[in-house]
Structures are given as C-alpha cells and as structure tokens.
PDB file of N, CA and C in Angstrom:
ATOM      1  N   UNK A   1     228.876  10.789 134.673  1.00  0.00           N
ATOM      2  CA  UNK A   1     229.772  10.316 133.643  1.00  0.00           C
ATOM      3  C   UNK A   1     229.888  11.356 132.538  1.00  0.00           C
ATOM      4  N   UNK A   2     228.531  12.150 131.989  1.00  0.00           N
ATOM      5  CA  UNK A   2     228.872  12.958 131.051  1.00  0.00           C
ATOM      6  C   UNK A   2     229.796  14.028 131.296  1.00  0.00           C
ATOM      7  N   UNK A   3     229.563  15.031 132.552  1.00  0.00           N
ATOM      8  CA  UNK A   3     230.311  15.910 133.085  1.00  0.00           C
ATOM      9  C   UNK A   3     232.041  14.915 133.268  1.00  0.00           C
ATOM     10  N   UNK A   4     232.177  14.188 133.922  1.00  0.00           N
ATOM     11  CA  UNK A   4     233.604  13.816 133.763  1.00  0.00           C
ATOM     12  C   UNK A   4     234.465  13.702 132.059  1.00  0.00           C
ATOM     13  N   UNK A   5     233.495  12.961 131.473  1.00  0.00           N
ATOM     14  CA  UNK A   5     233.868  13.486 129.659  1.00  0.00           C
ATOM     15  C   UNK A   5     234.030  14.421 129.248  1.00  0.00           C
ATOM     16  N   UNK A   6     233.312  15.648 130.244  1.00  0.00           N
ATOM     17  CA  UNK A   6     233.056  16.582 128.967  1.00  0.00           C
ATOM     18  C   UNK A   6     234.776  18.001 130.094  1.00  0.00           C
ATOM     19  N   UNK A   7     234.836  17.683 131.126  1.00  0.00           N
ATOM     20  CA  UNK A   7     236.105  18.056 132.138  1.00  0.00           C
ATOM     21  C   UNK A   7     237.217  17.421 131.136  1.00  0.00           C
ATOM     22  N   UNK A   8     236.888  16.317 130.793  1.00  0.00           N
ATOM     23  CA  UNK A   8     238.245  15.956 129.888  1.00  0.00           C
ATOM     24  C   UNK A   8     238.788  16.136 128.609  1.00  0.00           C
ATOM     25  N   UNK A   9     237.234  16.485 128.108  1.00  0.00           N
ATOM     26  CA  UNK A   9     237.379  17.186 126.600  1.00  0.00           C
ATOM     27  C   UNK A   9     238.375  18.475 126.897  1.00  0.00           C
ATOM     28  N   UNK A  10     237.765  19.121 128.174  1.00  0.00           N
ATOM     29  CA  UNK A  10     238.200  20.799 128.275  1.00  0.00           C
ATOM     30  C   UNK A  10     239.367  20.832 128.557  1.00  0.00           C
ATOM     31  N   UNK A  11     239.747  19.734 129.588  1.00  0.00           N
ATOM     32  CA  UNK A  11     240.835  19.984 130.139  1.00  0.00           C
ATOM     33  C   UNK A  11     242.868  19.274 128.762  1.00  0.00           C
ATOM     34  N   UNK A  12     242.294  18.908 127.400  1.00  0.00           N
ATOM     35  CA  UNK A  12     242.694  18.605 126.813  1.00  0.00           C
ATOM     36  C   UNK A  12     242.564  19.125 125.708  1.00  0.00           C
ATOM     37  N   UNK A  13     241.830  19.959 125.658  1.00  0.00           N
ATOM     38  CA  UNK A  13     240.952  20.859 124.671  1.00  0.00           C
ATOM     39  C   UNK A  13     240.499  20.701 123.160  1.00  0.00           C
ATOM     40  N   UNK A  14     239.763  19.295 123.200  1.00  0.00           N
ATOM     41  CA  UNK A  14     239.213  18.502 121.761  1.00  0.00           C
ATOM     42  C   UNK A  14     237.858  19.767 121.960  1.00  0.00           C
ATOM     43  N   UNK A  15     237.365  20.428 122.605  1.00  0.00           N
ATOM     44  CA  UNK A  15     235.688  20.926 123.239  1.00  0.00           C
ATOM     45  C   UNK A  15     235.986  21.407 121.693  1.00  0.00           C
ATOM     46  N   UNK A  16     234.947  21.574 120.433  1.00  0.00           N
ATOM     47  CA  UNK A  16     234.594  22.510 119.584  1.00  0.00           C
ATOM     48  C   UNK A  16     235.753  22.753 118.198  1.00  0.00           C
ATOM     49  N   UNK A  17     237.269  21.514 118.467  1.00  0.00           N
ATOM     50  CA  UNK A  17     237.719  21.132 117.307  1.00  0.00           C
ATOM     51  C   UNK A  17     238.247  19.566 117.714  1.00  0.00           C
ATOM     52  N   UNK A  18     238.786  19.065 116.123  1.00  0.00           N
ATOM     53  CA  UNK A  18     239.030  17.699 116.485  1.00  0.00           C
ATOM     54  C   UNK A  18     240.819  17.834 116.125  1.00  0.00           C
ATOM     55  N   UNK A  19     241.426  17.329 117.006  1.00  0.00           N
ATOM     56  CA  UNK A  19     242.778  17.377 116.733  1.00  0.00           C
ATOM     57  C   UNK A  19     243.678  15.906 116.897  1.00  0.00           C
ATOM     58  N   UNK A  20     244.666  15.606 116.080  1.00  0.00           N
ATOM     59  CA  UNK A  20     244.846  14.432 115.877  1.00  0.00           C
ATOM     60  C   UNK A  20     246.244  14.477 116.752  1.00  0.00           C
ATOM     61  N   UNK A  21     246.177  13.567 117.174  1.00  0.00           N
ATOM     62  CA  UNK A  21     247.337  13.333 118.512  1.00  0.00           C
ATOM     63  C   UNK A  21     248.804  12.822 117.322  1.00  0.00           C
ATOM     64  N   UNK A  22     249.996  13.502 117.959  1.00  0.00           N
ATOM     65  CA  UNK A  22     251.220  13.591 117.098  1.00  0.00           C
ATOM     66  C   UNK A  22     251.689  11.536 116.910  1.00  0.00           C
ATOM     67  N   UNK A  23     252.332  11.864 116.297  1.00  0.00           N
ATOM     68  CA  UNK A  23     252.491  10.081 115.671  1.00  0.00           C
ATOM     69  C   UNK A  23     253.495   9.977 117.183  1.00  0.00           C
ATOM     70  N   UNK A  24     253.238   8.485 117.713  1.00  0.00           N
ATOM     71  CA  UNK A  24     254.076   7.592 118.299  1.00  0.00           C
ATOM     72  C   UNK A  24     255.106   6.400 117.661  1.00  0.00           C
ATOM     73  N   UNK A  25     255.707   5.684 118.338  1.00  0.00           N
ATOM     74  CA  UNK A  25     256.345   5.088 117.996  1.00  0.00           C
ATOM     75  C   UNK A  25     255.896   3.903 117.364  1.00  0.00           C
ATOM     76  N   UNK A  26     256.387   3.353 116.067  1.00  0.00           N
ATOM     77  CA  UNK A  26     255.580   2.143 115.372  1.00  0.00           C
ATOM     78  C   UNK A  26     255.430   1.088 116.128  1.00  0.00           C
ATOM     79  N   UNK A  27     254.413   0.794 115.556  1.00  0.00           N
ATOM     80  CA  UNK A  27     254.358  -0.441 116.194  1.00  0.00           C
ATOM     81  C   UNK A  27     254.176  -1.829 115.533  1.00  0.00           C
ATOM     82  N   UNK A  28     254.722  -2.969 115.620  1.00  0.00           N
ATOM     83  CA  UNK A  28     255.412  -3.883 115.070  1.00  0.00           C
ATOM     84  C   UNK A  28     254.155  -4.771 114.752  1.00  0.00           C
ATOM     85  N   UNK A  29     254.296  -5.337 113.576  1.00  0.00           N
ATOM     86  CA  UNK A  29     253.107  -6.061 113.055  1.00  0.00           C
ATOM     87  C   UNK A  29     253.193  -7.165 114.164  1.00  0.00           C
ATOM     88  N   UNK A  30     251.529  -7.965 115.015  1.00  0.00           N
ATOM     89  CA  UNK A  30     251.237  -8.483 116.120  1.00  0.00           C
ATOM     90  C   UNK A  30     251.061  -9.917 115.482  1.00  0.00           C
ATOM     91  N   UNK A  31     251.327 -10.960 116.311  1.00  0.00           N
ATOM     92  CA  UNK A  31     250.832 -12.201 115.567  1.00  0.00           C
ATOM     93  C   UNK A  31     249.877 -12.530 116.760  1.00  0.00           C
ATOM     94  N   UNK A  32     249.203 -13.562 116.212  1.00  0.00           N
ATOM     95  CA  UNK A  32     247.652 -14.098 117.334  1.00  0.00           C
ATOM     96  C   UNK A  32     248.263 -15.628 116.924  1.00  0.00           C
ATOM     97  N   UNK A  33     248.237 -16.582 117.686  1.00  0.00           N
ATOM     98  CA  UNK A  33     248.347 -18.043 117.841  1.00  0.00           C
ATOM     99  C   UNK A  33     246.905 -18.775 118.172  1.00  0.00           C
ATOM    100  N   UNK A  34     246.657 -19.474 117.753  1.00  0.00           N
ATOM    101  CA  UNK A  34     245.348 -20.612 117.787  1.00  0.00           C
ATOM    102  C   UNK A  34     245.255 -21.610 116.935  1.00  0.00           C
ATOM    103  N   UNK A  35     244.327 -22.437 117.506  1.00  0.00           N
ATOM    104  CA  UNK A  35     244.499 -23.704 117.152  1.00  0.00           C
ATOM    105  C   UNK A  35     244.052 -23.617 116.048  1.00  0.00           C
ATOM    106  N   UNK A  36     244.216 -24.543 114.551  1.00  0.00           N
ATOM    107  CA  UNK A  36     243.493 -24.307 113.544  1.00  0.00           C
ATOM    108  C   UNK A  36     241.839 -24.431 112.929  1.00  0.00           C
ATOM    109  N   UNK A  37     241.122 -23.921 112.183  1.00  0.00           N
ATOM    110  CA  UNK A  37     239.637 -23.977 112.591  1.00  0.00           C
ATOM    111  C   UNK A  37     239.021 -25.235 112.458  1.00  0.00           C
ATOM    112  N   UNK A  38     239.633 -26.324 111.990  1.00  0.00           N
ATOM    113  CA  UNK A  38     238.868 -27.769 112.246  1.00  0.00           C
ATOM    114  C   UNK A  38     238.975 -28.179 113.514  1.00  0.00           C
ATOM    115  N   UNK A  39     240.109 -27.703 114.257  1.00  0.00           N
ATOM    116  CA  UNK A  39     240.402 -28.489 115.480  1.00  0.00           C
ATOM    117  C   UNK A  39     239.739 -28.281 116.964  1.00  0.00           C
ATOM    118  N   UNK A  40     239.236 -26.932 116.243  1.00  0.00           N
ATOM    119  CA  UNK A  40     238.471 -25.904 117.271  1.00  0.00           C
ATOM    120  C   UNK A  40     238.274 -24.447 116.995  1.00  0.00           C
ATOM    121  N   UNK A  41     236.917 -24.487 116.409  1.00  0.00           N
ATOM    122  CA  UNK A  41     236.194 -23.142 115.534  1.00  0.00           C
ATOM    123  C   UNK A  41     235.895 -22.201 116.534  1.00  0.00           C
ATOM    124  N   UNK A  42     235.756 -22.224 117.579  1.00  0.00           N
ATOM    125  CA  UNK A  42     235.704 -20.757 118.432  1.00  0.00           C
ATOM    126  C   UNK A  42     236.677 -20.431 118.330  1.00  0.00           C
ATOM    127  N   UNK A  43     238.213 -21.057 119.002  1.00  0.00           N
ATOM    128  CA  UNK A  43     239.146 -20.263 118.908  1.00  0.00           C
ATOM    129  C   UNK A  43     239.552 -20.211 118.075  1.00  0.00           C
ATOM    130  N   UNK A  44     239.500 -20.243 116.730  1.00  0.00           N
ATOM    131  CA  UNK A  44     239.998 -19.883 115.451  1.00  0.00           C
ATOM    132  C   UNK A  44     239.025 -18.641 114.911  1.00  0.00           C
ATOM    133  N   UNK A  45     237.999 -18.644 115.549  1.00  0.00           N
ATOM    134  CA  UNK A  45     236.549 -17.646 114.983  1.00  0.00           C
ATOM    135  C   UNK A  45     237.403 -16.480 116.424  1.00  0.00           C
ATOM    136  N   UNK A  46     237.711 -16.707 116.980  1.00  0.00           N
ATOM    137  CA  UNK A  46     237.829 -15.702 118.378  1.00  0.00           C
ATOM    138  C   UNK A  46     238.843 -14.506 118.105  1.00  0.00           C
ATOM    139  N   UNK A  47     240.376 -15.766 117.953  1.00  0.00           N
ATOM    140  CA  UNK A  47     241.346 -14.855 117.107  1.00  0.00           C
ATOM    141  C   UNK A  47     241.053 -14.379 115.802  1.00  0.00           C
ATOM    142  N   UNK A  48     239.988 -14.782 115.015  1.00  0.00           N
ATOM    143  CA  UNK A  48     239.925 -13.252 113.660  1.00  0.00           C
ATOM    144  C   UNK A  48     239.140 -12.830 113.949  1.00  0.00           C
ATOM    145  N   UNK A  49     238.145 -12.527 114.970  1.00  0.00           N
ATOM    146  CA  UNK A  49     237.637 -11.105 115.645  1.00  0.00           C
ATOM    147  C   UNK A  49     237.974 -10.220 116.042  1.00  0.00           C
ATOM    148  N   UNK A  50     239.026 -10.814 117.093  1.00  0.00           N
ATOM    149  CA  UNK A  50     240.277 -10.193 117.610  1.00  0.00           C
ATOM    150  C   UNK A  50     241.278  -9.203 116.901  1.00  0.00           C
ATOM    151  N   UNK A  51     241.874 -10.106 116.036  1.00  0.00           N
ATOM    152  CA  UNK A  51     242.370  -9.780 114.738  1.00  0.00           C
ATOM    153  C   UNK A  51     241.488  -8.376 113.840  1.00  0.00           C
ATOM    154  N   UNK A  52     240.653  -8.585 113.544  1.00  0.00           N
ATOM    155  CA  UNK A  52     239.397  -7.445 112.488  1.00  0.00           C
ATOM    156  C   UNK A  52     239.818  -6.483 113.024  1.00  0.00           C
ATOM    157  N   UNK A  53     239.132  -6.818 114.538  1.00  0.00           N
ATOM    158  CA  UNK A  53     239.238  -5.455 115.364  1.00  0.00           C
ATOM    159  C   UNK A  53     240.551  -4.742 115.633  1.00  0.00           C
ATOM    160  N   UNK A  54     241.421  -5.307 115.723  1.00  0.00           N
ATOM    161  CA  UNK A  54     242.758  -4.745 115.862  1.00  0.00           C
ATOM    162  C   UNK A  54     243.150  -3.820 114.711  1.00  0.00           C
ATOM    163  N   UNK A  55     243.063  -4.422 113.386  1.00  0.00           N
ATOM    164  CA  UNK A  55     243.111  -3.960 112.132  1.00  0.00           C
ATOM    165  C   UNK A  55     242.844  -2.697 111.776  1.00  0.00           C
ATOM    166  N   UNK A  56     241.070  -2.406 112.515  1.00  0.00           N
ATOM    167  CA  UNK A  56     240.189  -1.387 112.189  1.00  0.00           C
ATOM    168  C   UNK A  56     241.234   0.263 113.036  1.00  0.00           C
ATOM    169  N   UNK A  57     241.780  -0.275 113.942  1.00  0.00           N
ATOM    170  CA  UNK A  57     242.793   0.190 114.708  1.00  0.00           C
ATOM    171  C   UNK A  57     243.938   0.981 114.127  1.00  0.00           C
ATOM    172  N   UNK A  58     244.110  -0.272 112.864  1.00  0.00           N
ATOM    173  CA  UNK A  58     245.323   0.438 111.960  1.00  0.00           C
ATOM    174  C   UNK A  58     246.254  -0.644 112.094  1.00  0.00           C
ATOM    175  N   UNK A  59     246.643  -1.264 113.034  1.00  0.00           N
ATOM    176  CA  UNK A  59     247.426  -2.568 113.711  1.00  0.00           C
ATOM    177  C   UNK A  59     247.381  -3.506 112.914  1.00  0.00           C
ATOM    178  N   UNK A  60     248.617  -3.813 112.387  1.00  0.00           N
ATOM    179  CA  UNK A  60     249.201  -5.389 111.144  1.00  0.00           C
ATOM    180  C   UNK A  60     249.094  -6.531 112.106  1.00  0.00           C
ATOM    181  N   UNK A  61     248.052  -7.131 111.977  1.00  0.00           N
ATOM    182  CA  UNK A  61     247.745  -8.325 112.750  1.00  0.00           C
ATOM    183  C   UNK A  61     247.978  -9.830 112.293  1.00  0.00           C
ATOM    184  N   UNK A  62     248.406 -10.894 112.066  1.00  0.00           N
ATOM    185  CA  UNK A  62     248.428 -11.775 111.859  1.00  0.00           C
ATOM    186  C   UNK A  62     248.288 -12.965 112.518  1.00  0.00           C
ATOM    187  N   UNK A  63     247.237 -14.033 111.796  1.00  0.00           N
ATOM    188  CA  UNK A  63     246.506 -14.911 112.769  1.00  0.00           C
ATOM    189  C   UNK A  63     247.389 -16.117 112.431  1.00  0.00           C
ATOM    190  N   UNK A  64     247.948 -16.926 113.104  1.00  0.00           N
ATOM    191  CA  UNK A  64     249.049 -17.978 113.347  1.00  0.00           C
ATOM    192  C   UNK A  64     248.478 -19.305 113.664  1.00  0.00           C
ATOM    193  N   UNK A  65     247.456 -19.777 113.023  1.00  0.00           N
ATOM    194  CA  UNK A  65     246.935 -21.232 113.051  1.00  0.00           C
ATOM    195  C   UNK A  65     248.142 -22.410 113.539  1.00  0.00           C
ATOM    196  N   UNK A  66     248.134 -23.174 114.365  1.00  0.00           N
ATOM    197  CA  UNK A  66     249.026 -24.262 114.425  1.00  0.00           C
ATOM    198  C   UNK A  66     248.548 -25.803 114.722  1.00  0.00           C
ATOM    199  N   UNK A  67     248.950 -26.514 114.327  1.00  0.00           N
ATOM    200  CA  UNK A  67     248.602 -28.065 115.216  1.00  0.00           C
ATOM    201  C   UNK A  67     249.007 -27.868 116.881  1.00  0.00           C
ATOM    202  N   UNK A  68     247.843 -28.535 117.667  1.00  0.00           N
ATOM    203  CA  UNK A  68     248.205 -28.526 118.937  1.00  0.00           C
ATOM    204  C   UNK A  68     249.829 -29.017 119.494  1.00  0.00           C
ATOM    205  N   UNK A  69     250.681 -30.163 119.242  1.00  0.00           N
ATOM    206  CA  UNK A  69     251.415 -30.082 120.018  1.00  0.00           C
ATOM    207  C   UNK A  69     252.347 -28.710 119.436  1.00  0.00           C
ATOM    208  N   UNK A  70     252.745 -28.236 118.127  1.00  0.00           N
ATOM    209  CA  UNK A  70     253.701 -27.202 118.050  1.00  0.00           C
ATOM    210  C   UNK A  70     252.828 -25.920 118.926  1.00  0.00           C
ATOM    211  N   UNK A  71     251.740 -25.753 118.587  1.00  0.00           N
ATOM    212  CA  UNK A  71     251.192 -24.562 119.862  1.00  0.00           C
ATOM    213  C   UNK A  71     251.253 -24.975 121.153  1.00  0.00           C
ATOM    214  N   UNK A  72     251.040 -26.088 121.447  1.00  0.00           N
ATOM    215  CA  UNK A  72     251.377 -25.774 122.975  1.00  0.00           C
ATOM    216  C   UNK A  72     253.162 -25.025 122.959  1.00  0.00           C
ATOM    217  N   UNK A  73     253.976 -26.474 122.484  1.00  0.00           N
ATOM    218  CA  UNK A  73     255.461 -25.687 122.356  1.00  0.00           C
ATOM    219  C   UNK A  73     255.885 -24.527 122.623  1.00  0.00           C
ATOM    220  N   UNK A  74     255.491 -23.785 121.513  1.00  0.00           N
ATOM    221  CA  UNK A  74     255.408 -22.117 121.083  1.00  0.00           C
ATOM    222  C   UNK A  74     254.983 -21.554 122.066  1.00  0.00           C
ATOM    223  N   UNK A  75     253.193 -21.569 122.957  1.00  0.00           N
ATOM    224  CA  UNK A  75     253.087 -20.810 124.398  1.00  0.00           C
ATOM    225  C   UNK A  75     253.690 -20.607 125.186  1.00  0.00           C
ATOM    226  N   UNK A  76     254.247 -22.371 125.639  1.00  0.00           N
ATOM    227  CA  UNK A  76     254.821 -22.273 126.858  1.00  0.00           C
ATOM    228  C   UNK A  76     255.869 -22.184 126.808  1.00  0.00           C
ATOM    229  N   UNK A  77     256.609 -22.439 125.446  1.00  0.00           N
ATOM    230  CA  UNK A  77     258.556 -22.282 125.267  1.00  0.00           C
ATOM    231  C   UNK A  77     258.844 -21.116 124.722  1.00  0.00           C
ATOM    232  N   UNK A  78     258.018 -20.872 123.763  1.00  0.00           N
ATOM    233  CA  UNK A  78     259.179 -19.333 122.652  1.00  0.00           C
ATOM    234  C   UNK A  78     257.818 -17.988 122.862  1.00  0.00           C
ATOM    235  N   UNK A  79     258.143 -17.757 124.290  1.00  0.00           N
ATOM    236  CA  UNK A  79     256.867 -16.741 124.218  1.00  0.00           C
ATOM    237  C   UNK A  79     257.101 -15.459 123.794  1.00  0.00           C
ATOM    238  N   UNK A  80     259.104 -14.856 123.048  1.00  0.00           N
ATOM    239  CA  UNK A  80     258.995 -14.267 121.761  1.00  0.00           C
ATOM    240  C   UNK A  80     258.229 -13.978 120.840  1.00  0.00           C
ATOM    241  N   UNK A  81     257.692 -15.273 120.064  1.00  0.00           N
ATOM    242  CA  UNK A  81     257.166 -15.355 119.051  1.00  0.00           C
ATOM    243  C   UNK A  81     255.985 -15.458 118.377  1.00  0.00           C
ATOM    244  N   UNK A  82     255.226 -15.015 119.798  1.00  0.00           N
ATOM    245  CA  UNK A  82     253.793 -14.719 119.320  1.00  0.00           C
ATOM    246  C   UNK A  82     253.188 -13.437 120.740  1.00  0.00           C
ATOM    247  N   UNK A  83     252.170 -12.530 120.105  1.00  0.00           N
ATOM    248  CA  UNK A  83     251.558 -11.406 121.454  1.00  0.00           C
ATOM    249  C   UNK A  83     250.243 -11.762 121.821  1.00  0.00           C
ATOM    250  N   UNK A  84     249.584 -12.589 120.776  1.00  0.00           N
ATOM    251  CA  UNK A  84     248.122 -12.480 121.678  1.00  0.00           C
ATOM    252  C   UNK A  84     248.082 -14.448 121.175  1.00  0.00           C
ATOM    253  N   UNK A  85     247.077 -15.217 122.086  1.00  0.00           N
ATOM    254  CA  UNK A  85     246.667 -16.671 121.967  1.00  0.00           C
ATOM    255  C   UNK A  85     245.403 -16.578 122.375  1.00  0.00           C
ATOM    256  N   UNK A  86     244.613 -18.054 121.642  1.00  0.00           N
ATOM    257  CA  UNK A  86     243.724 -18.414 122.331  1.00  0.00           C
ATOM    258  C   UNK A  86     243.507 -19.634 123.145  1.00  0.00           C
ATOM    259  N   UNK A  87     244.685 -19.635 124.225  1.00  0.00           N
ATOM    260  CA  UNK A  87     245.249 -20.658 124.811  1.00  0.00           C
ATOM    261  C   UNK A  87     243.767 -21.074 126.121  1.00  0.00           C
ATOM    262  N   UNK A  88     243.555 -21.851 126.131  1.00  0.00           N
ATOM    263  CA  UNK A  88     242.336 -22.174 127.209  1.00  0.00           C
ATOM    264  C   UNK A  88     242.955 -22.876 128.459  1.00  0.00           C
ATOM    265  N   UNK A  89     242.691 -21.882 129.655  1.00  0.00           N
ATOM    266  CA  UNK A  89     243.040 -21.986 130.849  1.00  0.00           C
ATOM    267  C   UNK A  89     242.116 -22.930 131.335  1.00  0.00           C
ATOM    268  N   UNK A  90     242.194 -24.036 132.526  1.00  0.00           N
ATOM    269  CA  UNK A  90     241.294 -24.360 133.325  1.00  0.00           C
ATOM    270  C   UNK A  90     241.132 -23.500 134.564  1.00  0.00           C
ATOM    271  N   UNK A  91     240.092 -23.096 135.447  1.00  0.00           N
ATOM    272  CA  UNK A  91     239.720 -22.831 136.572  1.00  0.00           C
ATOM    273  C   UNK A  91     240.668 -23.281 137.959  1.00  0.00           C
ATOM    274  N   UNK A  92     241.594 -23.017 138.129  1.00  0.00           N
ATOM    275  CA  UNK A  92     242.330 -23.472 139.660  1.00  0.00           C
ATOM    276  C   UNK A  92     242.735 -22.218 140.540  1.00  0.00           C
ATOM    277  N   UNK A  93     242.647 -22.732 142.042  1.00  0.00           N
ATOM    278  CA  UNK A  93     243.250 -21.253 142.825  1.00  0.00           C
ATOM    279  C   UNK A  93     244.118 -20.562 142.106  1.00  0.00           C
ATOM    280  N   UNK A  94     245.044 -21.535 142.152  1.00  0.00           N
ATOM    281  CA  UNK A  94     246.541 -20.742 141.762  1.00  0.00           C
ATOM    282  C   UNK A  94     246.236 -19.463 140.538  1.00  0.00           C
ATOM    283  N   UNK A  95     245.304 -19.697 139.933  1.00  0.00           N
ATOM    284  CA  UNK A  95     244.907 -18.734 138.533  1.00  0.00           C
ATOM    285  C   UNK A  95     244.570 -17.538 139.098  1.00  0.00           C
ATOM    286  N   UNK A  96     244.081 -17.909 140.113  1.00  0.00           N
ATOM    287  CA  UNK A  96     243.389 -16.570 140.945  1.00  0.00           C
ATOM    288  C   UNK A  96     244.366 -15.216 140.593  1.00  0.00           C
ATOM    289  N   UNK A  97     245.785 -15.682 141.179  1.00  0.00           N
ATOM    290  CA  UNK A  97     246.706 -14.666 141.239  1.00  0.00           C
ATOM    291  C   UNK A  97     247.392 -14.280 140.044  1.00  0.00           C
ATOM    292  N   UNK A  98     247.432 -12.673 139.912  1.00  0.00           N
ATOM    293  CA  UNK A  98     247.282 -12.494 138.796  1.00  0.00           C
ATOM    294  C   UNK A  98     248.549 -12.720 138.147  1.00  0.00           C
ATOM    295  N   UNK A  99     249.314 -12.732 138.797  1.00  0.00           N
ATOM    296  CA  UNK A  99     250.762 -13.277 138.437  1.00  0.00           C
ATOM    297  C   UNK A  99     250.976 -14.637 137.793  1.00  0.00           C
ATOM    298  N   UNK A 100     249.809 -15.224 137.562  1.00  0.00           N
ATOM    299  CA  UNK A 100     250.094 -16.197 136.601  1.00  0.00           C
ATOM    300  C   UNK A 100     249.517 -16.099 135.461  1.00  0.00           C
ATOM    301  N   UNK A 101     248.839 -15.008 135.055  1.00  0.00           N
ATOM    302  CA  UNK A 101     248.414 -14.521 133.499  1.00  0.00           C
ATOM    303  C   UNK A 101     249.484 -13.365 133.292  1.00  0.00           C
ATOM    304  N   UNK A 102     250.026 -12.783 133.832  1.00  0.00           N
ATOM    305  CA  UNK A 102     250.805 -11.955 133.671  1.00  0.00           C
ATOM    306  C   UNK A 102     251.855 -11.951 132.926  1.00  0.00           C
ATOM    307  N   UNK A 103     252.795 -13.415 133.744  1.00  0.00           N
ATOM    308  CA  UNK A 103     254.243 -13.545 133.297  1.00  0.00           C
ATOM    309  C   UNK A 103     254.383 -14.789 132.777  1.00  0.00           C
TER     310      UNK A 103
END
C-alpha cells in the first residue's frame, strides 16, 4: 500500500511540494432531510455529523428537519429537493439490487 501511494505521489508529482489542484465547478449548497430530533435522535444526530463533516470539506450543507408524513412526501415525491436523507430502509431481497438505492 505504501509503494502504491508513494507511485501516485510521483506519478502526479505532489513527491517534495504541495500543490493545490485548479478550482472546479461550484458546487451548490446540499440539503440533508431527517426526521426531527424528538422524533428520532440518531437520525437527527446522524445527519449533523454528516453535515460537520461535509462542512470541514468547505461544502454549504443544510440539515432539513421535517414531520414524518411531509418527509416521507418529499423522499419519495420531490426527490429535487433534497441530496442526502436519513430515510431507514428495511432488509428485503429486492434491496439487494443495487438499482433500488440508486434511482
């Protein structure tokens, strides 16, 4: 593993300076959806971890508390309007395939 790191340092050539990669394209402040923290404190504790960490990133994050029936709504109808959830899947075959976290 070190030798493959250190082939990639060279082959990109960070080896012995630090160089800052040219700006990309902005990127659009993110919203997070979850339930609100009385209703259920992990996923309200999950998405502002999530959230922190994104931040530390540089990334405008915003955490989107809702009452359950407008969040369900919002997941499964206006999936526009939010990029990350802490929507809780149950366990079934069909999950298996990844085409149903996907799309």
């Amino acid at each position: 593993m070190k030798q493959s790191l250190l082939a990639l340092a060279l082959a990109v050539g960070v080896v012995g300076s630090v160089r800052a990669q040219p700006a990309g394209d902005l990127i659009r402040p993110l919203s997070i959806l979850t339930q609100p923290q009385a209703a259920s404190p992990p996923d309200y504790q999950a998405a502002e971890l999530v959230a922190d960490a994104w931040k530390t990133l540089g990334l405008t994050v915003q955490v989107r508390p809702m009452p359950g029936q407008q969040f369900n709504q919002i997941v499964w109808y206006e999936r526009q309007r939010w990029d990350a959830t802490t929507w809780q899947m149950v366990g079934r075959p069909e999950r298996s395939d990844p085409d149903e976290l996907t799309y």
